[in-house]
C-alpha atoms as a PDB file:
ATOM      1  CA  UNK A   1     -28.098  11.888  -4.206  1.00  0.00           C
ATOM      2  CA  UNK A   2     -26.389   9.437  -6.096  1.00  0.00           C
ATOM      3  CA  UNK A   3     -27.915   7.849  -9.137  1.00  0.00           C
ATOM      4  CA  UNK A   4     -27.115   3.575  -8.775  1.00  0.00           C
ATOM      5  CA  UNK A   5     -28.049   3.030 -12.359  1.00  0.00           C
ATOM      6  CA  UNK A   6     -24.917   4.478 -13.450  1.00  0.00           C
ATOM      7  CA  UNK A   7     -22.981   2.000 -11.884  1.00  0.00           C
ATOM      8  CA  UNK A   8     -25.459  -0.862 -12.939  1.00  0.00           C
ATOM      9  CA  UNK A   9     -23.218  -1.497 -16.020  1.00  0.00           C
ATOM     10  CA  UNK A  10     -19.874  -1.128 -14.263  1.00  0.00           C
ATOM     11  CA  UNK A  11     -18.343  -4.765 -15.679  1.00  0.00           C
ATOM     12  CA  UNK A  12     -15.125  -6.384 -14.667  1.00  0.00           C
ATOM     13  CA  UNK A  13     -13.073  -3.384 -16.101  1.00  0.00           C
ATOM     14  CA  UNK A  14     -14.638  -0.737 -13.996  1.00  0.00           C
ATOM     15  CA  UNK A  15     -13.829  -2.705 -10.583  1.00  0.00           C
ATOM     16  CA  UNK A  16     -10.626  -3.608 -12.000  1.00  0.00           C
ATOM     17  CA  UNK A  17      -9.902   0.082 -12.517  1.00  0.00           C
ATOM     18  CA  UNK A  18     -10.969   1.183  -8.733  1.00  0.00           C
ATOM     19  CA  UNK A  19      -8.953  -1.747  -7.810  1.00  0.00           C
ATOM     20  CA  UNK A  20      -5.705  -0.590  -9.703  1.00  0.00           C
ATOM     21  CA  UNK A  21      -6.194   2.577  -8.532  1.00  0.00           C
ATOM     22  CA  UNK A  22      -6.157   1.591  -4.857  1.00  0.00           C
ATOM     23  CA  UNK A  23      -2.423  -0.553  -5.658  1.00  0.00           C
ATOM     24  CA  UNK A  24      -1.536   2.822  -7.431  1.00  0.00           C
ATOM     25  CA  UNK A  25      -2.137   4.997  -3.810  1.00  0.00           C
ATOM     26  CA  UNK A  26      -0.684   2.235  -1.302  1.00  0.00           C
ATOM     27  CA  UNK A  27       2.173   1.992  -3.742  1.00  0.00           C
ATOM     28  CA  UNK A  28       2.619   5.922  -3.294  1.00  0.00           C
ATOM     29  CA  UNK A  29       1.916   5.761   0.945  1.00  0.00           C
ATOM     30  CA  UNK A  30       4.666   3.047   1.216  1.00  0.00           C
ATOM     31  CA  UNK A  31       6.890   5.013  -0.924  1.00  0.00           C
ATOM     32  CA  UNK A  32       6.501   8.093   1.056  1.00  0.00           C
ATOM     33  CA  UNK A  33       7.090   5.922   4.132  1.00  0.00           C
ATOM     34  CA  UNK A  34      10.413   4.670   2.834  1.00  0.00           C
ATOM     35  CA  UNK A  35      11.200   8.396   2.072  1.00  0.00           C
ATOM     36  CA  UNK A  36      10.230   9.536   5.358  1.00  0.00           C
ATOM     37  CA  UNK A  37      12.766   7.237   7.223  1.00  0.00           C
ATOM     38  CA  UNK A  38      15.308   7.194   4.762  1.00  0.00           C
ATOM     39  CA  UNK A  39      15.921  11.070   4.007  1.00  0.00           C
ATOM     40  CA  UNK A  40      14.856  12.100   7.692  1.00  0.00           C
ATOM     41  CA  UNK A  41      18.028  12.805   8.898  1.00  0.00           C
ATOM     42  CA  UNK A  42      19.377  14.728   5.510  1.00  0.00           C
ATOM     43  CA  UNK A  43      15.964  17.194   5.956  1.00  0.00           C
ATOM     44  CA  UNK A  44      16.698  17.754   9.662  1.00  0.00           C
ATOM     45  CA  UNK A  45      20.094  18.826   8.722  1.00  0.00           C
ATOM     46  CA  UNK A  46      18.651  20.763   5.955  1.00  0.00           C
ATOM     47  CA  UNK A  47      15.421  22.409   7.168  1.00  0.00           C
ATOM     48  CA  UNK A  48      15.230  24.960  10.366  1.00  0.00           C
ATOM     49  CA  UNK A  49      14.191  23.267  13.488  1.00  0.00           C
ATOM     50  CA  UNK A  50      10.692  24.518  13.426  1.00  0.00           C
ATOM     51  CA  UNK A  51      10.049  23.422  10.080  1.00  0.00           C
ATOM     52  CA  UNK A  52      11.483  19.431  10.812  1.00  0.00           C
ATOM     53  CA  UNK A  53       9.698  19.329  13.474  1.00  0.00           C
ATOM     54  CA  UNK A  54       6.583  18.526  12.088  1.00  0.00           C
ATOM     55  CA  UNK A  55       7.764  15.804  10.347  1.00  0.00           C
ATOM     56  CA  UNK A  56      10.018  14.577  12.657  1.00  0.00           C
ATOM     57  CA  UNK A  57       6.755  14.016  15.312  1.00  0.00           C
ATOM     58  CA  UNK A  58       5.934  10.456  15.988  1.00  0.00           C
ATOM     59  CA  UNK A  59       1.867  11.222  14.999  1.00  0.00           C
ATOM     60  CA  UNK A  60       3.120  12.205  11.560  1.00  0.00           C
ATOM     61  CA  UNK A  61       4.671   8.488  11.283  1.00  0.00           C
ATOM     62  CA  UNK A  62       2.293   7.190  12.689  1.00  0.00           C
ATOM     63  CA  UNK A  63      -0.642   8.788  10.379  1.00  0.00           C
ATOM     64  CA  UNK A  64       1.509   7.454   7.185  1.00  0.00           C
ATOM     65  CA  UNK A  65       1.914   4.200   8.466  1.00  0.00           C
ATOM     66  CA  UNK A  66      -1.743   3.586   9.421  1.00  0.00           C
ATOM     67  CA  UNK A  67      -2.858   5.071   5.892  1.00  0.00           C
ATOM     68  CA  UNK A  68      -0.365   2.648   4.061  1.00  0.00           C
ATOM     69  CA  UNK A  69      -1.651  -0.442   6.271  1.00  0.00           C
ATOM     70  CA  UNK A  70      -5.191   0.511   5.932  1.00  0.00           C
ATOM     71  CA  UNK A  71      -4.828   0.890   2.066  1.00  0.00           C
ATOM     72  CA  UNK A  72      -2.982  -1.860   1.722  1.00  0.00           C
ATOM     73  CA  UNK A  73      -5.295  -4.200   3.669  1.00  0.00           C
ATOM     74  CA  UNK A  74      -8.271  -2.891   1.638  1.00  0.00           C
ATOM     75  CA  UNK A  75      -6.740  -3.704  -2.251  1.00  0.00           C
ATOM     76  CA  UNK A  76      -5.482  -7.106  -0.754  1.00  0.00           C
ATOM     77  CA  UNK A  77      -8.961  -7.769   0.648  1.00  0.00           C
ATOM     78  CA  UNK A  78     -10.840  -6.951  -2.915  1.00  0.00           C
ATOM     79  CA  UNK A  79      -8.198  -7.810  -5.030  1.00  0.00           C
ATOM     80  CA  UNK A  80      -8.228 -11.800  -3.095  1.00  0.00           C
ATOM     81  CA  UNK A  81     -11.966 -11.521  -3.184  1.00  0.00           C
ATOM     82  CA  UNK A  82     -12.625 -10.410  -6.672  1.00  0.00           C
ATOM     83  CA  UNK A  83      -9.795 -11.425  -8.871  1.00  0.00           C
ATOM     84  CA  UNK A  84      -7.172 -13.907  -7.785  1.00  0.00           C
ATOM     85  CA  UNK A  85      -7.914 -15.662  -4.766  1.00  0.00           C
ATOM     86  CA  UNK A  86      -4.004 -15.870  -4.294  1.00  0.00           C
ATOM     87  CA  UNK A  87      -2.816 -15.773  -0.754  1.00  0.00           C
ATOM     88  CA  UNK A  88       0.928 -14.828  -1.429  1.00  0.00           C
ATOM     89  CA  UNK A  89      -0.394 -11.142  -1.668  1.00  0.00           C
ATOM     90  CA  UNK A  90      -1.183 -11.534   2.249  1.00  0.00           C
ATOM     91  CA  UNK A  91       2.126 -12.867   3.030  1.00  0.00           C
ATOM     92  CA  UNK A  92       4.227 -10.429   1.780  1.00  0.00           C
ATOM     93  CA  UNK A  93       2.057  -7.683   3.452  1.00  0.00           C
ATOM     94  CA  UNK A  94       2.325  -9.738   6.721  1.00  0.00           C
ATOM     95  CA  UNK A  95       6.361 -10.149   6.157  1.00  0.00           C
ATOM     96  CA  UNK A  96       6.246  -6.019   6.065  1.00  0.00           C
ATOM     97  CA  UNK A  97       3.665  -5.378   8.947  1.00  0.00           C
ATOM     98  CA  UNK A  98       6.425  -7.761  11.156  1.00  0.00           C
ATOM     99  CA  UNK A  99       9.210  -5.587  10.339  1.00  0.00           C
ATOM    100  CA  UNK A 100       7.019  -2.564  10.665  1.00  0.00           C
ATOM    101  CA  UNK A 101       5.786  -3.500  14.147  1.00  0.00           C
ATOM    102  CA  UNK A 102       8.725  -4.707  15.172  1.00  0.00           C
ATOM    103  CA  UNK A 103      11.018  -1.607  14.742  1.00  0.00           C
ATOM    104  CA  UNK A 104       8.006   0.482  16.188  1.00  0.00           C
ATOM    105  CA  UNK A 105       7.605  -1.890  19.439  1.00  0.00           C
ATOM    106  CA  UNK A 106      10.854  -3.129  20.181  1.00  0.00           C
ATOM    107  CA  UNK A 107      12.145   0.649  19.589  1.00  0.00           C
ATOM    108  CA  UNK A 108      15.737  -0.852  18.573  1.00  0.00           C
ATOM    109  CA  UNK A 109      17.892   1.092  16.815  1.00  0.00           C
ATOM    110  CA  UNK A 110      17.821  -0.418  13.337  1.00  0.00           C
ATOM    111  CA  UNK A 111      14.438   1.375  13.465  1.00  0.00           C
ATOM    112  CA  UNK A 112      14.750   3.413  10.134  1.00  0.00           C
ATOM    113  CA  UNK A 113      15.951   0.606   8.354  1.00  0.00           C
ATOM    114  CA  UNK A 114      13.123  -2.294   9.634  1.00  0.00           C
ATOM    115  CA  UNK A 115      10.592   0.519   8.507  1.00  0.00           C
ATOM    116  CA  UNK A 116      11.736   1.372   5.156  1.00  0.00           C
ATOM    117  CA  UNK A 117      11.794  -2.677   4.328  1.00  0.00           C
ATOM    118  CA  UNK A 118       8.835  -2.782   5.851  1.00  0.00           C
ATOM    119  CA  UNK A 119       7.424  -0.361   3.846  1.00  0.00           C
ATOM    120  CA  UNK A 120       9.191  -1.578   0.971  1.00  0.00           C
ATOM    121  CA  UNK A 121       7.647  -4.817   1.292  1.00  0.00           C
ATOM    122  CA  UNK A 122       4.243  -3.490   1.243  1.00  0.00           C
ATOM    123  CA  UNK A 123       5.016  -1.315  -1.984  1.00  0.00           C
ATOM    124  CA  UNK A 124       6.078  -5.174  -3.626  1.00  0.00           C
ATOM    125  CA  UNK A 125       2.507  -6.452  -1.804  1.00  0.00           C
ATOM    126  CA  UNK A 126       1.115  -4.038  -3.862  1.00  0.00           C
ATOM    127  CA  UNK A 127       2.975  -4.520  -7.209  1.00  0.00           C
ATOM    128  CA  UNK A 128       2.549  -8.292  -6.837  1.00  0.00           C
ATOM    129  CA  UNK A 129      -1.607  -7.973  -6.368  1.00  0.00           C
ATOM    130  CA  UNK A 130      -1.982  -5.633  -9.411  1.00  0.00           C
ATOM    131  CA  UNK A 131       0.445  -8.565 -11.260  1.00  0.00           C
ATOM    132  CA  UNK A 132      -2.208 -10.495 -10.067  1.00  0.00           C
ATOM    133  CA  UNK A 133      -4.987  -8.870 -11.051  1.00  0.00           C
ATOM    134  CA  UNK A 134      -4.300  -8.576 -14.558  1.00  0.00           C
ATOM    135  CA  UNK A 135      -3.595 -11.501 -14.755  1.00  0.00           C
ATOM    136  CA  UNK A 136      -6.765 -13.441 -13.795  1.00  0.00           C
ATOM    137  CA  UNK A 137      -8.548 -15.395 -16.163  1.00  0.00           C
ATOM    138  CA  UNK A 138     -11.752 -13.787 -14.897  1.00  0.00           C
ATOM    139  CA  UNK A 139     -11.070 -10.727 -15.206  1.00  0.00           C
ATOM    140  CA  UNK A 140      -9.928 -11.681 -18.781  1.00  0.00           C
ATOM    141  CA  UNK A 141     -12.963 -13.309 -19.708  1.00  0.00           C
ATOM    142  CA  UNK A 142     -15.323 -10.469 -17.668  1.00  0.00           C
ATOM    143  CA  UNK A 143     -13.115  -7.753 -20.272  1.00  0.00           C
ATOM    144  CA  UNK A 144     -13.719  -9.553 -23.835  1.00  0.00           C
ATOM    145  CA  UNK A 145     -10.523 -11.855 -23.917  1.00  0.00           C
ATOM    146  CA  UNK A 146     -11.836 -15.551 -24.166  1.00  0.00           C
ATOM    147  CA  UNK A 147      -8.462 -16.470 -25.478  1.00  0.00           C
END
């Protein structure tokens, strides 16, 4: 059972540290979704059949993808709610879901390419919120910095 009263005296720091720490893993999903699309073809060449097959199968995508959105979505959510109230954040997350979903739907053959930018767009979403974040007076003043 979890005791509450150790969190009671979590203060601006503490969330701001769960909050980094969520930029930190949607950073590393979108990265590994770049890599995925962008080395692909050298590990198919490199790797026996059997072994590229498992990450050449459309679930495997599919699973990073959805864990990148999903973590994404989340830090933008708290970090909007609790720190910054900026909206940008949401935009360039939107900007990368379009050229996500659109290389996925429209199956065209710039596919690789629209995902990795995509993904790469996310990975900035995420570098621009944790900008943000430390750099919100409330969070300042919550830490000890009345400056």
């Amino acid at each position: 059972m979890i005791n509450t009263n150790q969190f009671s005296s979590i203060n601006g720091a503490g969330r701001m540290a769960v909050k980094t720490d969520l930029d930190i893993v949607g950073i590393v999903l979108s990265t590994l979704c770049v890599l995925q699309c962008a080395f692909l073809p050298m590990l198919i060449a490199l790797m026996p059949s059997l072994a590229a097959a498992f990450i050449v199968d459309e679930s495997v995508e599919w699973i990073v993808l959805t864990a990148a959105l999903a973590t994404a979505l989340t830090a933008f959510i708290r970090g909007f709610h609790r720190y910054h109230r900026r909206w940008s954040v949401f935009g360039y997350f939107a900007l990368g879901v379009v050229f996500i979903a659109g290389a996925k739907l429209l199956h065209i053959g710039w596919e690789p390419m629209l995902v990795s930018t995509g993904a790469l767009t996310v990975a900035y979403a995420h570098l621009h919120n944790r900008r943000l974040c430390k750099t919100c007076p409330v969070c300042n003043i919550e830490n000890g910095d009345r400056s």
